[in-house]
Protein backbone atom coordinates (compact mmCIF):
# COMPACT_ATOMS: atom_id res chain seq x y z
CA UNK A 1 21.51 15.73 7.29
CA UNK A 2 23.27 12.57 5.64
CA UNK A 3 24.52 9.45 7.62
CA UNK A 4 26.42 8.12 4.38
CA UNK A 5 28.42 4.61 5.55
CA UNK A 6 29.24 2.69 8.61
CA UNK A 7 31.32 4.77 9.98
CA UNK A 8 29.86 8.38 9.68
CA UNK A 9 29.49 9.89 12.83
CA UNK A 10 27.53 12.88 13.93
CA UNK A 11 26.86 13.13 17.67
CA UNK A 12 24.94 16.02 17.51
CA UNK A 13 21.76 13.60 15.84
CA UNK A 14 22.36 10.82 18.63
CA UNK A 15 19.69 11.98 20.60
CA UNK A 16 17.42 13.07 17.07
CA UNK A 17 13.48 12.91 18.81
CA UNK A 18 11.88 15.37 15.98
CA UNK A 19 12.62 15.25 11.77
CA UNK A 20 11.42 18.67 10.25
CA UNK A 21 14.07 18.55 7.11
CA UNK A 22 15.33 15.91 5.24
CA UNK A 23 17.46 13.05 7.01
CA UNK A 24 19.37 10.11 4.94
CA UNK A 25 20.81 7.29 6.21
CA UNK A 26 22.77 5.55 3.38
CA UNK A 27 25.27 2.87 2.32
CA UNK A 28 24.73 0.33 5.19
CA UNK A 29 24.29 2.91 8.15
CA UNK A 30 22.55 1.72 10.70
CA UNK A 31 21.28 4.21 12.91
CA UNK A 32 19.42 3.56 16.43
CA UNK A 33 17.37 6.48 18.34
CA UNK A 34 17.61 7.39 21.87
CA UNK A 35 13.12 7.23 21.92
CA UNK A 36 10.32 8.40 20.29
CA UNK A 37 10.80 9.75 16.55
CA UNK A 38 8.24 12.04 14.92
CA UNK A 39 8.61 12.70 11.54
CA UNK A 40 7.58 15.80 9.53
CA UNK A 41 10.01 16.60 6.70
CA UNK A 42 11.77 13.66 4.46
CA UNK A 43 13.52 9.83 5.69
CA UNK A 44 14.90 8.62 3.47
CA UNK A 45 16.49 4.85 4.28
CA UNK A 46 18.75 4.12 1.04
CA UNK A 47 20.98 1.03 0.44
CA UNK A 48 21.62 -2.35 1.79
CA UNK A 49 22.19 -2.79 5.13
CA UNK A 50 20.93 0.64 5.92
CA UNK A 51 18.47 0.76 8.71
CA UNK A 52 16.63 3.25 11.14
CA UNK A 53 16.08 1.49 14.39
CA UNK A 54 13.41 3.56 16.89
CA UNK A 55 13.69 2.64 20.69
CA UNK A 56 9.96 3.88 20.84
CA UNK A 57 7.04 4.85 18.50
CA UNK A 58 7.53 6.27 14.75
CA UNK A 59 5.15 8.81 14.35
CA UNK A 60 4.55 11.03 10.81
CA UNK A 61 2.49 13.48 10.51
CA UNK A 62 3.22 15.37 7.18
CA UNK A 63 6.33 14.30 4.91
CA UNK A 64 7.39 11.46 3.58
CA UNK A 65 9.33 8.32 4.80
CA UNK A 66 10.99 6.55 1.81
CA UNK A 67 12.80 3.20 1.53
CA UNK A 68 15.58 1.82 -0.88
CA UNK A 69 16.50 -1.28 0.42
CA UNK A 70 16.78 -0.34 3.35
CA UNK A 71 15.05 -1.43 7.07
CA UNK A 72 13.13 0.76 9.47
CA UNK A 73 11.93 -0.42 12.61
CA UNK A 74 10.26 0.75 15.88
CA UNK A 75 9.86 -1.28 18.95
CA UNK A 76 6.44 0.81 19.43
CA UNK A 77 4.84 0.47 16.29
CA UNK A 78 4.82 3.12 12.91
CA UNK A 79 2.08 5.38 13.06
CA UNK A 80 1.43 7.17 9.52
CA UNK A 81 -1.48 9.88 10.60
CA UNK A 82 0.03 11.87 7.44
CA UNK A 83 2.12 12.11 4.63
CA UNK A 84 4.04 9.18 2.48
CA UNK A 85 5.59 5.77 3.17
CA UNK A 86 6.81 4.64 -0.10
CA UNK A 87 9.77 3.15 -1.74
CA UNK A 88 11.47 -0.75 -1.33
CA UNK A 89 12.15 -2.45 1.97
CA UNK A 90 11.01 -3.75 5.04
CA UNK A 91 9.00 -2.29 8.21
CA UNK A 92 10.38 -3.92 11.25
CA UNK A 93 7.13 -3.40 14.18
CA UNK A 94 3.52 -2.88 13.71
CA UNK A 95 2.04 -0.45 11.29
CA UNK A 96 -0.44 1.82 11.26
CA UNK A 97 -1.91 4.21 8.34
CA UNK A 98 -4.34 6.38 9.73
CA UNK A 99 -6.69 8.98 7.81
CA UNK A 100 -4.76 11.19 5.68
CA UNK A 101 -1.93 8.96 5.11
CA UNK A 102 -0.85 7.22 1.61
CA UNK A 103 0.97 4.16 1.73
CA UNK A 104 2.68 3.36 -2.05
CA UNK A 105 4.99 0.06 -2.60
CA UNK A 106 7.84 0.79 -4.93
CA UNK A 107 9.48 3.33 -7.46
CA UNK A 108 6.47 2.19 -9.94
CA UNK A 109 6.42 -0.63 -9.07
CA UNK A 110 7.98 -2.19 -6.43
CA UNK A 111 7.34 -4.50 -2.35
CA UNK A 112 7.20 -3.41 0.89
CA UNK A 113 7.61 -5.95 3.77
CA UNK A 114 5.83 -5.60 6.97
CA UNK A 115 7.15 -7.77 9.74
CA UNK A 116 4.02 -7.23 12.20
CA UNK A 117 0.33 -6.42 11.86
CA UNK A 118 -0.78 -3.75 9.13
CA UNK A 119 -3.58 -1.54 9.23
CA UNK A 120 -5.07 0.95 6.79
CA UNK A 121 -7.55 2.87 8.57
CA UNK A 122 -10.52 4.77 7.56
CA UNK A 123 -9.27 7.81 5.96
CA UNK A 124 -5.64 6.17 4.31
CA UNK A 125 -5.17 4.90 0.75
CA UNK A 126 -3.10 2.11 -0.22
CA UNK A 127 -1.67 3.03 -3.89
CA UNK A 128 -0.76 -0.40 -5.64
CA UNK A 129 0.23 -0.01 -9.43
CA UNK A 130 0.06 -2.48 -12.34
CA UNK A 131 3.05 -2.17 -15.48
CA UNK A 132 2.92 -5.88 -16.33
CA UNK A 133 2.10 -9.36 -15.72
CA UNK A 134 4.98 -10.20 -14.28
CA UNK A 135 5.45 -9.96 -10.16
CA UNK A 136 8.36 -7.59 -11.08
CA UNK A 137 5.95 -5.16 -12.81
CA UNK A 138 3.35 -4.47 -10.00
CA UNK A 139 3.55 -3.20 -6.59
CA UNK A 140 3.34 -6.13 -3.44
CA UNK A 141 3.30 -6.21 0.24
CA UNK A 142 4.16 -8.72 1.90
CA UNK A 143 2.71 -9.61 5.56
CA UNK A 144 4.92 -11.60 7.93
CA UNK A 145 3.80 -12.46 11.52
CA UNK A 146 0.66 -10.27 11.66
CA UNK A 147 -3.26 -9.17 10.41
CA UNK A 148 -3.52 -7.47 7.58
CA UNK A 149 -6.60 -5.20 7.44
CA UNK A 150 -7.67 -2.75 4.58
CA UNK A 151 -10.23 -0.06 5.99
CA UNK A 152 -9.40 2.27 3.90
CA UNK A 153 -9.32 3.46 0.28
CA UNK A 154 -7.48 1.64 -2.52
CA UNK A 155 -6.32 2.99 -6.10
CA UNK A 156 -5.27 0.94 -8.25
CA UNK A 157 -3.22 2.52 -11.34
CA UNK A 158 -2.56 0.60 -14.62
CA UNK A 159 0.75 2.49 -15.89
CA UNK A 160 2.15 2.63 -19.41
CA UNK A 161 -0.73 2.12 -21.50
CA UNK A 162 -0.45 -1.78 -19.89
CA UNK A 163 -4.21 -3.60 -19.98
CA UNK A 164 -4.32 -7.16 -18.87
CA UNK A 165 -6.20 -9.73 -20.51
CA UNK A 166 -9.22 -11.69 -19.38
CA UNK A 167 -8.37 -14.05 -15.79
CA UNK A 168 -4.73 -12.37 -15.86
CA UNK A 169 -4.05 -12.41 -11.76
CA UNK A 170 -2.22 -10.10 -9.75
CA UNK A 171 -1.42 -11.30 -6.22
CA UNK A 172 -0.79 -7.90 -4.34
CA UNK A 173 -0.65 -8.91 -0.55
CA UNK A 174 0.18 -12.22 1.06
CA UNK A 175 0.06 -12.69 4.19
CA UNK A 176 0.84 -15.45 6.58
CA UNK A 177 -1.86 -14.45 9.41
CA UNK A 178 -5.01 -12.71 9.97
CA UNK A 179 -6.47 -10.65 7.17
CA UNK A 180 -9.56 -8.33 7.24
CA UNK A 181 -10.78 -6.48 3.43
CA UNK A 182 -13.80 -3.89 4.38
CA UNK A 183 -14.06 -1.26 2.31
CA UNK A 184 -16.52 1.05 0.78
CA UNK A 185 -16.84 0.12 -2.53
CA UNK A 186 -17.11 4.15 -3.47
CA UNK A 187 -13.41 4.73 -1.85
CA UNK A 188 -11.43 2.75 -4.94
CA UNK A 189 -10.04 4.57 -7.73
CA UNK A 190 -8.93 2.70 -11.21
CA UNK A 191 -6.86 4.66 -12.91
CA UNK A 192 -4.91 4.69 -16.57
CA UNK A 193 -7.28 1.97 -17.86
CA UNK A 194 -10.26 1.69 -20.26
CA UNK A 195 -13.44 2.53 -18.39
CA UNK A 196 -15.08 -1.16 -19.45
CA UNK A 197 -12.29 -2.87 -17.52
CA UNK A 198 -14.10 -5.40 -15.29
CA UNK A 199 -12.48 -7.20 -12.47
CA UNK A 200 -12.91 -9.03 -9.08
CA UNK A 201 -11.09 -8.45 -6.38
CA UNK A 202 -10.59 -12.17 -4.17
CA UNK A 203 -8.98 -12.80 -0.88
CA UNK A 204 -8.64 -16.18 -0.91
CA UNK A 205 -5.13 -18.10 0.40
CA UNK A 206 -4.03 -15.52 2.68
CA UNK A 207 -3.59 -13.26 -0.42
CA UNK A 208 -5.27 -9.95 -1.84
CA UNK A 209 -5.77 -10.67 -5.50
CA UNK A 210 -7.41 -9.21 -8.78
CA UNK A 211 -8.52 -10.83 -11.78
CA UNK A 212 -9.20 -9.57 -14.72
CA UNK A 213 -12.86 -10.36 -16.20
CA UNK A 214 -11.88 -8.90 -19.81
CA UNK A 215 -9.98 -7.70 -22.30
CA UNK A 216 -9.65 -4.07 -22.98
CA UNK A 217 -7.64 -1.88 -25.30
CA UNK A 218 -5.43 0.66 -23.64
CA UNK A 219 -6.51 3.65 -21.57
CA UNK A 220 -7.96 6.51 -24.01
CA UNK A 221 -7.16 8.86 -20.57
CA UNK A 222 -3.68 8.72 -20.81
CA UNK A 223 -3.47 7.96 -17.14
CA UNK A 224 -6.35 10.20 -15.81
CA UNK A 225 -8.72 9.40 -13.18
CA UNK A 226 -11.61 7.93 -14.18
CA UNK A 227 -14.25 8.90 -11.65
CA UNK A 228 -17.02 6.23 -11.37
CA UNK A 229 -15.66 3.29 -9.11
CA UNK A 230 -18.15 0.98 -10.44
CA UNK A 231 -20.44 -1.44 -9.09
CA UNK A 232 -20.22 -4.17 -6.20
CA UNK A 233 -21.07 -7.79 -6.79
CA UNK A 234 -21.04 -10.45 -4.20
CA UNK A 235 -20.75 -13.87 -4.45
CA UNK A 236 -19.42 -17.25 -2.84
CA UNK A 237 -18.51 -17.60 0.78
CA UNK A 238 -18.02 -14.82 2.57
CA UNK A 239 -15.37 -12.60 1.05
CA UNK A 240 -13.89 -15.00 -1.28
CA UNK A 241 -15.06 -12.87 -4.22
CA UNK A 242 -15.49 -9.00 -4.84
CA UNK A 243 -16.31 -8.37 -8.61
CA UNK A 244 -16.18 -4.88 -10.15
CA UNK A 245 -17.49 -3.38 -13.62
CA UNK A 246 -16.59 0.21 -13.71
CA UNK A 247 -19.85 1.08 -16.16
CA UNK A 248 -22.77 1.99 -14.22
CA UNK A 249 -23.46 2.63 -10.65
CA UNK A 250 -26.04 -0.32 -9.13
CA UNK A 251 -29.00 1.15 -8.00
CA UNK A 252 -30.83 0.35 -5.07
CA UNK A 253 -33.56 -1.88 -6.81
CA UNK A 254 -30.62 -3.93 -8.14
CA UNK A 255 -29.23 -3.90 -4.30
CA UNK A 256 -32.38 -5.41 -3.18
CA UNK A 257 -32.39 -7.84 -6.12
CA UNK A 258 -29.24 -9.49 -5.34
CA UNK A 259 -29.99 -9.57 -1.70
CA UNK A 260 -32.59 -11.50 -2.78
CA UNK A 261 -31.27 -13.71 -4.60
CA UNK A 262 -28.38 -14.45 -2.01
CA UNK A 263 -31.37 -15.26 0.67
């Protein structure tokens, strides 16, 4: 079903409570729901002005919920226990990626803004991907009037053959409230990159940022995964500073080293 327009009518969808095919609003359609929506097929919200407005709770179990520009919005909260949100736009309401759910910025690259809290549970990945130096050329979110917590797994994929150079930045989340980074070190992925890349990971400023610690030449893998996350380095304050080096797993002598030294 396609909503193409302002004024494309179809009263059959008014009262649309359950998406199990493929539904497109398009070309500034604005489209409001009588409740609840649960999604388990394809939205896709494409175009300026265009905008999916849920009197209720989004829910998606399987599928994929895509946005071009466009707005959705749900008065109670976006629950992702499955499937896709990707594309461009903005999430109007609080949202929620539970365990099984991937949550991808962009068309490679691209920003998605959340207006309200957003939280990646246990279980969901946040996909963010890296073309360039420039904000343009890898993926953002951007928080607005909520927390910001990342429970979940992260990948990180470096695409084009691009490699940054040493203390390049990327500033993938800002956020103007709360913000909560716990994570097992074991659940992020680095992908299309030479396995020496170092790099910390800071959250400093209301922002969720990575540095590069070195230079490396373009990935040998051609984009594959490259298995061993790396090793976990604390230092500063807190969680103003997570350092990687994808070489060698720490072991638990050097675990009880560094606690050491931190005491």
């Amino acid at each position: 079903m396609t909503l193409s327009g302002t004024n494309s009518v179809f009263t059959q969808i008014n009262t649309l409570a359950d998406n199990q095919g493929t539904f497109n609003v398009l070309d500034g359609r604005a489209f409001t729901t009588a409740g609840d929506l649960e999604n388990i097929g394809t939205l896709w919200v494409y175009g300026a002005g265009s905008r999916v407005d849920v009197l209720g709770t989004y829910t998606q179990t399987a599928g994929q919920t895509v946005l071009n520009n466009g707005i959705l919005s749900a008065t109670g909260g976006l629950f992702f226990e499955g499937g896709i949100l990707s594309g461009n736009g903005t999430v109007d309401g609080d949202l929620h990626a539970g365990a099984g759910a991937l949550v991808g910025p962009g068309f490679s690259p691209g920003e998605i803004i959340v207006n309200g809290d957003f939280i990646i549970d246990l279980g969901a990945t946040l996909i963010l991907e890296i073309g360039g130096l420039d904000a343009s050329n890898f993926d953002r979110i951007i928080v607005n009037g909520g927390d910001f917590q990342l429970l979940g797994g992260l990948t990180l994929s470096f695409l084009n053959g691009f490699a940054p150079a040493a203390f390049d930045v990327f500033d993938f989340v800002s956020i103007d409230d709360g913000f909560d980074f716990i994570f097992d070190p074991e659940t992020i992925l680095v992908t299309g990159i030479d396995p020496l890349f170092e790099f910390s990971l800071g959250t400093g400023s209301n922002r969720l940022s990575l540095t590069a610690l070195n230079d490396v030449n373009q990935s040998a893998s051609n984009g594959n995964s490259v298995p061993e996350p790396g090793t976990l380095i604390l230092f500063g304050v807190g969680l103003a500073g997570l350092t990687f080096a994808r070489r060698r797993r720490k072991t638990a002598n050097d675990n009880k080293r560094a606690q050491a030294r931190a005491a």
